[in-house]
N, C-alpha and C. Protein backbone atom coordinates (compact mmCIF):
# COMPACT_ATOMS: atom_id res chain seq x y z
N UNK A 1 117.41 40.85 220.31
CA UNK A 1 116.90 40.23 219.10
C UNK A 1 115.37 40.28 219.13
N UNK A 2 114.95 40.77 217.63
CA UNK A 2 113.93 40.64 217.87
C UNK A 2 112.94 39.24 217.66
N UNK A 3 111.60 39.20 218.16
CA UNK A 3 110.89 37.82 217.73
C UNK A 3 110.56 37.66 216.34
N UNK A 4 110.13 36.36 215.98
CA UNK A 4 110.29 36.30 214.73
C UNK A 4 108.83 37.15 214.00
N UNK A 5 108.84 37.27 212.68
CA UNK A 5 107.93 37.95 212.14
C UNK A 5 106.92 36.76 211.28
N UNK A 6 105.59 36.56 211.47
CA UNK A 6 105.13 36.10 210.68
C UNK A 6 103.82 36.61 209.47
N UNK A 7 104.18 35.96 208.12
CA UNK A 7 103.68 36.66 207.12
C UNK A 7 102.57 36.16 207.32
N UNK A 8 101.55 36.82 206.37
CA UNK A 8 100.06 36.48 206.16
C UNK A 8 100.25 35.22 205.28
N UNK A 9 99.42 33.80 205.75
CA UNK A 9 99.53 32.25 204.91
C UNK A 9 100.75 32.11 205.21
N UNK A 10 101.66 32.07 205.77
CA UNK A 10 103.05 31.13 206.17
C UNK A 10 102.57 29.60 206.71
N UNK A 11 103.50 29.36 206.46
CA UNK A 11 102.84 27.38 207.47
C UNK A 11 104.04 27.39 208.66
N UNK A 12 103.42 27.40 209.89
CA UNK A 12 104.74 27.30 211.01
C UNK A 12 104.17 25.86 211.16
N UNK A 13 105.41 25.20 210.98
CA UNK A 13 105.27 23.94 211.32
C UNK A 13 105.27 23.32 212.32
N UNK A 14 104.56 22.32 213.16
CA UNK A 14 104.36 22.00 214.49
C UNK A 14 105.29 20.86 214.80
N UNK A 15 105.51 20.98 215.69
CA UNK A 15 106.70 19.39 216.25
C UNK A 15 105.66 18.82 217.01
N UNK A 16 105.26 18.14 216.91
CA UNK A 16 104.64 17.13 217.60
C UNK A 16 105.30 15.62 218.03
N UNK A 17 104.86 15.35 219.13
CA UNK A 17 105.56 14.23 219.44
C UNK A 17 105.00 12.50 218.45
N UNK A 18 106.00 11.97 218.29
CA UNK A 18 106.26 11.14 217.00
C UNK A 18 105.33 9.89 217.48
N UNK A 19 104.77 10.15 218.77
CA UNK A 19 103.65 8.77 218.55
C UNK A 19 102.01 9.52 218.93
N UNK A 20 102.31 10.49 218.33
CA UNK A 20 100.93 11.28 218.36
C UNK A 20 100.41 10.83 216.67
N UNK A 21 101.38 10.69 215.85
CA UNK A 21 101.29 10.03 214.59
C UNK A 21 100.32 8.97 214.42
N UNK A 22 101.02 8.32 215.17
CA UNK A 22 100.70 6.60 215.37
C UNK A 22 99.33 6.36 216.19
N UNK A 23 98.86 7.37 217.20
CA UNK A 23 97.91 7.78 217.64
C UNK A 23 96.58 7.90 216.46
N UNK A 24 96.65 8.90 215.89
CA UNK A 24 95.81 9.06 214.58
C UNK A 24 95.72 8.28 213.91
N UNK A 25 96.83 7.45 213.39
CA UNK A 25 96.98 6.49 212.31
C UNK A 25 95.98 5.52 213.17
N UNK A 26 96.34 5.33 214.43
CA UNK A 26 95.55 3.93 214.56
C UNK A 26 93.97 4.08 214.98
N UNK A 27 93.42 5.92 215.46
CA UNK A 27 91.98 5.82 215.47
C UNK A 27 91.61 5.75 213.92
N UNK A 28 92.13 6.79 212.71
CA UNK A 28 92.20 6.07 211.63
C UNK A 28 91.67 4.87 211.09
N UNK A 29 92.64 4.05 211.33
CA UNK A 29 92.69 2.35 211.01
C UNK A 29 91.10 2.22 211.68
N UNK A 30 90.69 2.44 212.65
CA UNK A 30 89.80 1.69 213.62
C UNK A 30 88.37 2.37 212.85
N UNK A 31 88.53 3.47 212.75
CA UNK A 31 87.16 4.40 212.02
C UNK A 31 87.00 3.29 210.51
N UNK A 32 88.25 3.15 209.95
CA UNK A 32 87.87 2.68 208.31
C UNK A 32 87.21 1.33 208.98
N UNK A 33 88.22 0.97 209.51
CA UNK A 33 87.55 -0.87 209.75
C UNK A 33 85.86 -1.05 210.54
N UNK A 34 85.65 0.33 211.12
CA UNK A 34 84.26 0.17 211.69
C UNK A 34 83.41 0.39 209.90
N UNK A 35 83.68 1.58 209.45
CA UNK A 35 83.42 1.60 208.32
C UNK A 35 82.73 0.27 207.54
N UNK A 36 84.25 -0.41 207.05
CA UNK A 36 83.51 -1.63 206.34
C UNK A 36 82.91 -2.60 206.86
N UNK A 37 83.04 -2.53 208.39
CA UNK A 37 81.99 -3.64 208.93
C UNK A 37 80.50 -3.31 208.48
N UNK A 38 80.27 -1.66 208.79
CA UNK A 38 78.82 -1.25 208.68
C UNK A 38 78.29 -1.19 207.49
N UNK A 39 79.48 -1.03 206.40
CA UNK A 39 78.91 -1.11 205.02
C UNK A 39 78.35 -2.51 204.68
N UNK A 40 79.36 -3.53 205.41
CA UNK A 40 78.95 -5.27 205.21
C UNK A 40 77.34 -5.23 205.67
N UNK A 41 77.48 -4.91 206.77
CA UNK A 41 76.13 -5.08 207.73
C UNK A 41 75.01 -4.23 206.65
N UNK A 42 75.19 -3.13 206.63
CA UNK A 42 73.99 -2.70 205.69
C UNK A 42 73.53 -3.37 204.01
N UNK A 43 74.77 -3.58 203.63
CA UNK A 43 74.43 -4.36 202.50
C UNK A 43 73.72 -5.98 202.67
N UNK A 44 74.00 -6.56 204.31
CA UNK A 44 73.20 -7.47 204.06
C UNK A 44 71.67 -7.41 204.45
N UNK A 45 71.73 -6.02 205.29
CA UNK A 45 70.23 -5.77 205.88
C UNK A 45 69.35 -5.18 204.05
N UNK A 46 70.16 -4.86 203.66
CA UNK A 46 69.13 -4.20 202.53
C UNK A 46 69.14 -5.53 201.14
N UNK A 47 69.70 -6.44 201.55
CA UNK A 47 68.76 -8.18 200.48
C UNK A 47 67.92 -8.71 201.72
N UNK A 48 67.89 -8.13 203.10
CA UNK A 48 66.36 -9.04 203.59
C UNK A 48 65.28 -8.84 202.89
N UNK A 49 64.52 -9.87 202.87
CA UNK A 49 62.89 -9.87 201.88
C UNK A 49 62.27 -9.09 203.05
N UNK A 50 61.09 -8.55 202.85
CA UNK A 50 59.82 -7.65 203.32
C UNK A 50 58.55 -8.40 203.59
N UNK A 51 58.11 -8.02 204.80
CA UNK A 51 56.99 -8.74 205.15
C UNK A 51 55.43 -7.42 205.51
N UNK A 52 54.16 -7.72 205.21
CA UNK A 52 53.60 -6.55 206.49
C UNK A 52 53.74 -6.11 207.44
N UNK A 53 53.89 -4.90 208.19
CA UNK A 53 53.78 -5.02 209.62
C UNK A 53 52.45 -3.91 210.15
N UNK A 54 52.75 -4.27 211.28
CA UNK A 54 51.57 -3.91 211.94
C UNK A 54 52.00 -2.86 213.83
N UNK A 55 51.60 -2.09 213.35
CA UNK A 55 51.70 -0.82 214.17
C UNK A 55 51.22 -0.90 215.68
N UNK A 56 51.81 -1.81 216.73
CA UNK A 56 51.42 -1.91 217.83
C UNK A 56 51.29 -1.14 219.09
N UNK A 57 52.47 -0.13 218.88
CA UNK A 57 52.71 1.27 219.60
C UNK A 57 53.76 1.95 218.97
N UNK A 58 53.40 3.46 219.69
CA UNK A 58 54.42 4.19 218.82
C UNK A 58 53.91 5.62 219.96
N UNK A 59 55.11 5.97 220.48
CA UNK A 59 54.61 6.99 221.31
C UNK A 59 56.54 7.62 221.49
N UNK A 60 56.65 8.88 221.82
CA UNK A 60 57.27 10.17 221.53
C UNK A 60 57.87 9.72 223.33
N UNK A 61 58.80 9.95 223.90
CA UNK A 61 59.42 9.76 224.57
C UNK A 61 60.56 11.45 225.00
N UNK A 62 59.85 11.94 226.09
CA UNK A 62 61.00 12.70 226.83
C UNK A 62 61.92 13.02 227.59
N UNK A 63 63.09 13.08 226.88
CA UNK A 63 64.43 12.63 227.54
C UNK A 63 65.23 13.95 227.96
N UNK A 64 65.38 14.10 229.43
CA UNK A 64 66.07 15.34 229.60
C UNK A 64 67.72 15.15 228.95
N UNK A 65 68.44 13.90 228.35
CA UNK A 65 69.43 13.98 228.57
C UNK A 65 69.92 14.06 227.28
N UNK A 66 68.58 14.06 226.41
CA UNK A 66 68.81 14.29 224.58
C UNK A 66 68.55 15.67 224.71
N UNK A 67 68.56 16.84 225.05
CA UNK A 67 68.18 17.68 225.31
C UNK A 67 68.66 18.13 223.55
N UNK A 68 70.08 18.08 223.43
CA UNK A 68 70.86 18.32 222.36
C UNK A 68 70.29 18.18 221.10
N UNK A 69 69.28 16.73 221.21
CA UNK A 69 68.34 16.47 219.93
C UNK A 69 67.35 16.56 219.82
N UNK A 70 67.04 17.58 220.67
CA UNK A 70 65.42 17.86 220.92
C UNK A 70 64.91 17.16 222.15
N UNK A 71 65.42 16.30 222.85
CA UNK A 71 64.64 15.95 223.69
C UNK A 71 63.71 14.88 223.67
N UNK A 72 63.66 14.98 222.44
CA UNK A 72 62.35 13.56 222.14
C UNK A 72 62.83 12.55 221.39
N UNK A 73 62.39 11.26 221.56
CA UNK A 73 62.54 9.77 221.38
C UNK A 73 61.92 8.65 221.07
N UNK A 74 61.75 8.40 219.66
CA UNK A 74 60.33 7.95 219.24
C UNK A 74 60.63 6.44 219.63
N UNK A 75 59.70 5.55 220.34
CA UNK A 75 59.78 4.53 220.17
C UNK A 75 58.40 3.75 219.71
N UNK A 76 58.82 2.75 219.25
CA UNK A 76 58.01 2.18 218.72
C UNK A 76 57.71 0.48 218.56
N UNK A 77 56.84 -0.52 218.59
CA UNK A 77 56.80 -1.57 218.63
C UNK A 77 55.83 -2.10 217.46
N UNK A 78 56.48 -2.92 217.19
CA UNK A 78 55.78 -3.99 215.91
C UNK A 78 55.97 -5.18 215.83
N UNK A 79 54.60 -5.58 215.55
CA UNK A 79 54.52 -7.13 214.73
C UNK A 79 54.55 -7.36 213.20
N UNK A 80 54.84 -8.59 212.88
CA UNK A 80 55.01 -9.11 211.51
C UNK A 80 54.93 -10.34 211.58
N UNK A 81 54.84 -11.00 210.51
CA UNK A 81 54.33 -12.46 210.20
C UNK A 81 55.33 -13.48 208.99
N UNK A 82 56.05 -14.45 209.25
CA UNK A 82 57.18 -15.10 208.51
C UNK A 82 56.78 -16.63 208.88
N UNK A 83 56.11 -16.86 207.66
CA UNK A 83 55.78 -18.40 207.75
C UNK A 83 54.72 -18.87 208.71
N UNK A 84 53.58 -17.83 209.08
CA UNK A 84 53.00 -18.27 210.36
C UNK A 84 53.53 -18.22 211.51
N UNK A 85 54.54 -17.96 211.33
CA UNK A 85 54.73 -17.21 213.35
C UNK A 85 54.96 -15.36 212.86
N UNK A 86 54.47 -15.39 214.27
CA UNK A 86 54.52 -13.75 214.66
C UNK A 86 55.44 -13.11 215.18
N UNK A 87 55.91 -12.09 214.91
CA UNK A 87 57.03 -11.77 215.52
C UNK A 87 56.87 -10.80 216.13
N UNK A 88 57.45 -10.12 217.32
CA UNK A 88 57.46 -8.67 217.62
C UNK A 88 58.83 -7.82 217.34
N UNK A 89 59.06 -6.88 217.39
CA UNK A 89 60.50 -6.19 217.34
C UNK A 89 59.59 -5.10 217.64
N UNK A 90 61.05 -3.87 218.29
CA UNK A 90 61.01 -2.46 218.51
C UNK A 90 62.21 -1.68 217.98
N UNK A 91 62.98 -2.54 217.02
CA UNK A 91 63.98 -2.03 216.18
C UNK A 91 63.25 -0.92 214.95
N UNK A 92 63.90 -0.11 214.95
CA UNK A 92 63.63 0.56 213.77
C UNK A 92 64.38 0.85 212.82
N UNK A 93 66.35 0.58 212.42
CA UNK A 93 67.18 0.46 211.53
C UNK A 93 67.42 0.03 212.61
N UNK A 94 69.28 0.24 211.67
CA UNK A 94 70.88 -0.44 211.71
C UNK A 94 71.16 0.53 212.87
N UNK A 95 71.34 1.77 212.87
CA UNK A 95 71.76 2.38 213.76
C UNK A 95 70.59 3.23 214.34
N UNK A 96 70.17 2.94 215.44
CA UNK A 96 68.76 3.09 216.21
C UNK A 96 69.37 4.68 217.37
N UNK A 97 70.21 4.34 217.53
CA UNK A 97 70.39 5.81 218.83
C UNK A 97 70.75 7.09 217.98
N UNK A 98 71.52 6.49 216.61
CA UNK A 98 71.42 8.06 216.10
C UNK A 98 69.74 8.57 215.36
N UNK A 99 69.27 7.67 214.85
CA UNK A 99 67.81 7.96 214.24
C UNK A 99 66.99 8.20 214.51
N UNK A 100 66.73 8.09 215.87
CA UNK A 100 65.55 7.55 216.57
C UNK A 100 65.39 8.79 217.56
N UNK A 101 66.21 9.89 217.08
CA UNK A 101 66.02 11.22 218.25
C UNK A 101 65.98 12.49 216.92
N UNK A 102 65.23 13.59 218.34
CA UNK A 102 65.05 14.63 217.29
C UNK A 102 63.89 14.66 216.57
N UNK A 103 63.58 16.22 216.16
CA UNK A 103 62.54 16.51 215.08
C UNK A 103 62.33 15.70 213.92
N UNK A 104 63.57 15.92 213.04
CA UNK A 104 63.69 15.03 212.25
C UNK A 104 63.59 13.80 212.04
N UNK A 105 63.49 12.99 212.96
CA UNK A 105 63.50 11.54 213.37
C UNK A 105 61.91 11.10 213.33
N UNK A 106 61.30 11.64 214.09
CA UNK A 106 60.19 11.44 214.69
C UNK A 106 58.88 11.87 213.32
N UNK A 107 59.21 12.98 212.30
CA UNK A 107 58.72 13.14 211.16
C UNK A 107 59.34 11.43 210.28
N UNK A 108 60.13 11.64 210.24
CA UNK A 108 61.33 10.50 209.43
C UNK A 108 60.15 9.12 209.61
N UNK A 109 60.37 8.58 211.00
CA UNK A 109 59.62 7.54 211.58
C UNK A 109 58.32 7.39 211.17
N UNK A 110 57.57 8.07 211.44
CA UNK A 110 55.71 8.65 211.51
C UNK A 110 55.78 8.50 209.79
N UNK A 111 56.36 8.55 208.99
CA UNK A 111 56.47 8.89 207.38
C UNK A 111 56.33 7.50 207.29
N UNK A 112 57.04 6.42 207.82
CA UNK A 112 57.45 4.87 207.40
C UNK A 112 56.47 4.20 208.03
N UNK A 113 55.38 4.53 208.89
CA UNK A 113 54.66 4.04 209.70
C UNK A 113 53.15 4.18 209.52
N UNK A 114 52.87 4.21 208.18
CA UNK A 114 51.41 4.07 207.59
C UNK A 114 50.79 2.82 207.27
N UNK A 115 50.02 2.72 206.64
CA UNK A 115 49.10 1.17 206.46
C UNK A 115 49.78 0.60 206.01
N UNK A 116 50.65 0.99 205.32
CA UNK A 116 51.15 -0.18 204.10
C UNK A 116 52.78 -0.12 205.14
N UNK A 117 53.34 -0.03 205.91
CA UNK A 117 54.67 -0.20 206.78
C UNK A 117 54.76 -1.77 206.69
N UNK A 118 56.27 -1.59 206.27
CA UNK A 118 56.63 -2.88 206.14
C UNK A 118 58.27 -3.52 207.18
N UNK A 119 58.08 -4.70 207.84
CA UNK A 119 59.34 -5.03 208.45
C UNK A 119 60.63 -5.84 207.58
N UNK A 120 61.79 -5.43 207.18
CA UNK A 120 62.31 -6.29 206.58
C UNK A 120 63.17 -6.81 207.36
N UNK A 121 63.36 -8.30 207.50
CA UNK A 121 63.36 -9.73 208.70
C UNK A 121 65.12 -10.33 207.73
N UNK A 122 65.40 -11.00 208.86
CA UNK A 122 66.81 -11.66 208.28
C UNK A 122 66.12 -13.43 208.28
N UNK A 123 66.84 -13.80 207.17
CA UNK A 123 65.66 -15.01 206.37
C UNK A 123 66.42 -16.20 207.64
N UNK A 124 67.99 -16.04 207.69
CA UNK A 124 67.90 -16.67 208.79
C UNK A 124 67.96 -16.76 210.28
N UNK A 125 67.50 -15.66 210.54
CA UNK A 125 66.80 -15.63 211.84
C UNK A 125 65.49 -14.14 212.21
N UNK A 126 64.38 -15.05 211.77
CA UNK A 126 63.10 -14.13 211.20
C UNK A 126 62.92 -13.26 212.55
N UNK A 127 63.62 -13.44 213.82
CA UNK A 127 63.21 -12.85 214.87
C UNK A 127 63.79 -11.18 214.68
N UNK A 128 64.74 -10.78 214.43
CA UNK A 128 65.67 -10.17 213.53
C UNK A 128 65.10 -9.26 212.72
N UNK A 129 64.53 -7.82 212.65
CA UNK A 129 63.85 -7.19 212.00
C UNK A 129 64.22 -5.71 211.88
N UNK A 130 63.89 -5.03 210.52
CA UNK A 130 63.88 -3.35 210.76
C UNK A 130 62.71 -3.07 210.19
N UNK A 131 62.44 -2.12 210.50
CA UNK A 131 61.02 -0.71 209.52
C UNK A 131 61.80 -0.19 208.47
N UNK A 132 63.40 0.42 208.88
CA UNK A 132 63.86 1.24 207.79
C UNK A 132 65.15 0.20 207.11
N UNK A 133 65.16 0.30 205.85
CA UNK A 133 66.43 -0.25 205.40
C UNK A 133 67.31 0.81 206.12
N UNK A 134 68.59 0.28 206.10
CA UNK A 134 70.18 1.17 206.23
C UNK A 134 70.26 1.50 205.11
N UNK A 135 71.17 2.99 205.26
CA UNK A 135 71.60 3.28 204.18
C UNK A 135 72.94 3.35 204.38
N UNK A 136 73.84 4.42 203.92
CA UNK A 136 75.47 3.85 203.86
C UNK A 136 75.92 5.21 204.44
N UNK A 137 75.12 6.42 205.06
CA UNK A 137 75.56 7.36 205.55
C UNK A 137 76.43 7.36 206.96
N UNK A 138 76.40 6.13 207.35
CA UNK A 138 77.20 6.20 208.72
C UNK A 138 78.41 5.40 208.15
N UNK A 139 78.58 4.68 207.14
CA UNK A 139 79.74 4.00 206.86
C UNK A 139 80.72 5.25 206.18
N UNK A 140 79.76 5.44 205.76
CA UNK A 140 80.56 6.81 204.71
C UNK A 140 81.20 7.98 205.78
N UNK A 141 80.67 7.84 206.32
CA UNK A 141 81.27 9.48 207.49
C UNK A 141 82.26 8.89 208.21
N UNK A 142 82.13 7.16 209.03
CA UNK A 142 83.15 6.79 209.01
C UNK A 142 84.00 6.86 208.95
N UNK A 143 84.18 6.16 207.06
CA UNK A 143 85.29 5.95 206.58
C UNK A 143 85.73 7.41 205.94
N UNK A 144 84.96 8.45 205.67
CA UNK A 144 86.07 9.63 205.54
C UNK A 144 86.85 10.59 206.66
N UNK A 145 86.24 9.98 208.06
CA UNK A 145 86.80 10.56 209.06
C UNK A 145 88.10 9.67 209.12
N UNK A 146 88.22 8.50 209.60
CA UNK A 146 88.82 7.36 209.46
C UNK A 146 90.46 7.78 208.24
N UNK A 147 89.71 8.17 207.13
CA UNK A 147 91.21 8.21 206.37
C UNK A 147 91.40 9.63 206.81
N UNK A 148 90.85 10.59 207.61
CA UNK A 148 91.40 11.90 207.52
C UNK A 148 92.25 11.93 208.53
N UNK A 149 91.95 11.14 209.38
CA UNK A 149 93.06 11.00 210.65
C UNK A 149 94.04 10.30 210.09
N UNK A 150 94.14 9.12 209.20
CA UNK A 150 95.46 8.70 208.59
C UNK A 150 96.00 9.71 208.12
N UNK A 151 95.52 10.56 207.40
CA UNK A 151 96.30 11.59 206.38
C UNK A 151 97.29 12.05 206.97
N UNK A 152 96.26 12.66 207.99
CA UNK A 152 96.68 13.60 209.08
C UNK A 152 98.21 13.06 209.99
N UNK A 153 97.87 11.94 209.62
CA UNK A 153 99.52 11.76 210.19
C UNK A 153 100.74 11.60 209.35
N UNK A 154 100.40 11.92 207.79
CA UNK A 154 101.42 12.71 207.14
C UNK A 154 101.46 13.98 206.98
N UNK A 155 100.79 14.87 207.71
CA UNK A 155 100.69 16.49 207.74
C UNK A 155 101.45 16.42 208.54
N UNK A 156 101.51 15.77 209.66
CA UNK A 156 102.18 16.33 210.65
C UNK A 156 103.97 16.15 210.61
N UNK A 157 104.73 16.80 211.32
CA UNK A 157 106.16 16.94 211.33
C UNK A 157 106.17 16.19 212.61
């Protein structure tokens, strides 16, 4: 007998074992639910009010082990002012390890970090600060990875 023949675009369907399903479904579940936490979190970082800040250091950092993102690592430190106390932070967003590396980053950063740079502070607890608002690009990739692994466990047989 011979083996079987397959056409050009056929779908051979895969057997997979039935808690490889449940597997997906539940990194799935876990991607969406990180999702709307970060969407919560960014929507409340972007109603903090805005204060001046003030440019205390800011120096380029080389990391053999970012090699992947260039290698370089901007960090940076700032003060700001909320009611007469001073604050320091070295936060720069919501999600700091993906931003904060790379070419792109370090242009990105240096762009937000002119005279007029501003920290926006959480009203209740002013210690609590960013340079950059969040935006919704990490919730979003998330949550479409998140439902693609659900899907994905009705593709499968």
């Amino acid at each position: 007998m011979s083996p079987p023949r397959f056409q050009c675009g056929a779908v051979v369907p895969i057997n997979t074992p039935i808690y490889t399903k449940y597997v997906f479904a539940g990194f799935g579940i876990c991607f969406v639910a990180a999702s709307l936490h970060y969407t919560r979190k960014a929507i409340r970082m972007r109603s903090w009010p805005s204060t001046p800040a003030r440019l205390l250091k800011s120096e380029i950092s080389l990391n053999p082990a970012e090699l992947m993102h260039g290698g370089r690592r901007m960090e940076v430190t700032y003060e700001y002012t909320v009611e007469g106390t001073t604050y320091q932070s070295r936060r720069i967003t919501m999600s700091d390890s993906w931003l904060a590396q790379g070419e792109q980053a370090v242009w990105w950063i240096r762009r937000h970090l002119g005279p007029d740079a501003r920290a926006y502070y959480d009203p209740r607890d002013p210690g609590q600060s960013v340079l950059i608002r969040p935006g919704f690009t990490l919730p979003l990739f998330l949550y479409i990875f998140g439902v693609g692994l659900i899907s994905a466990m009705f593709w499968m047989k």
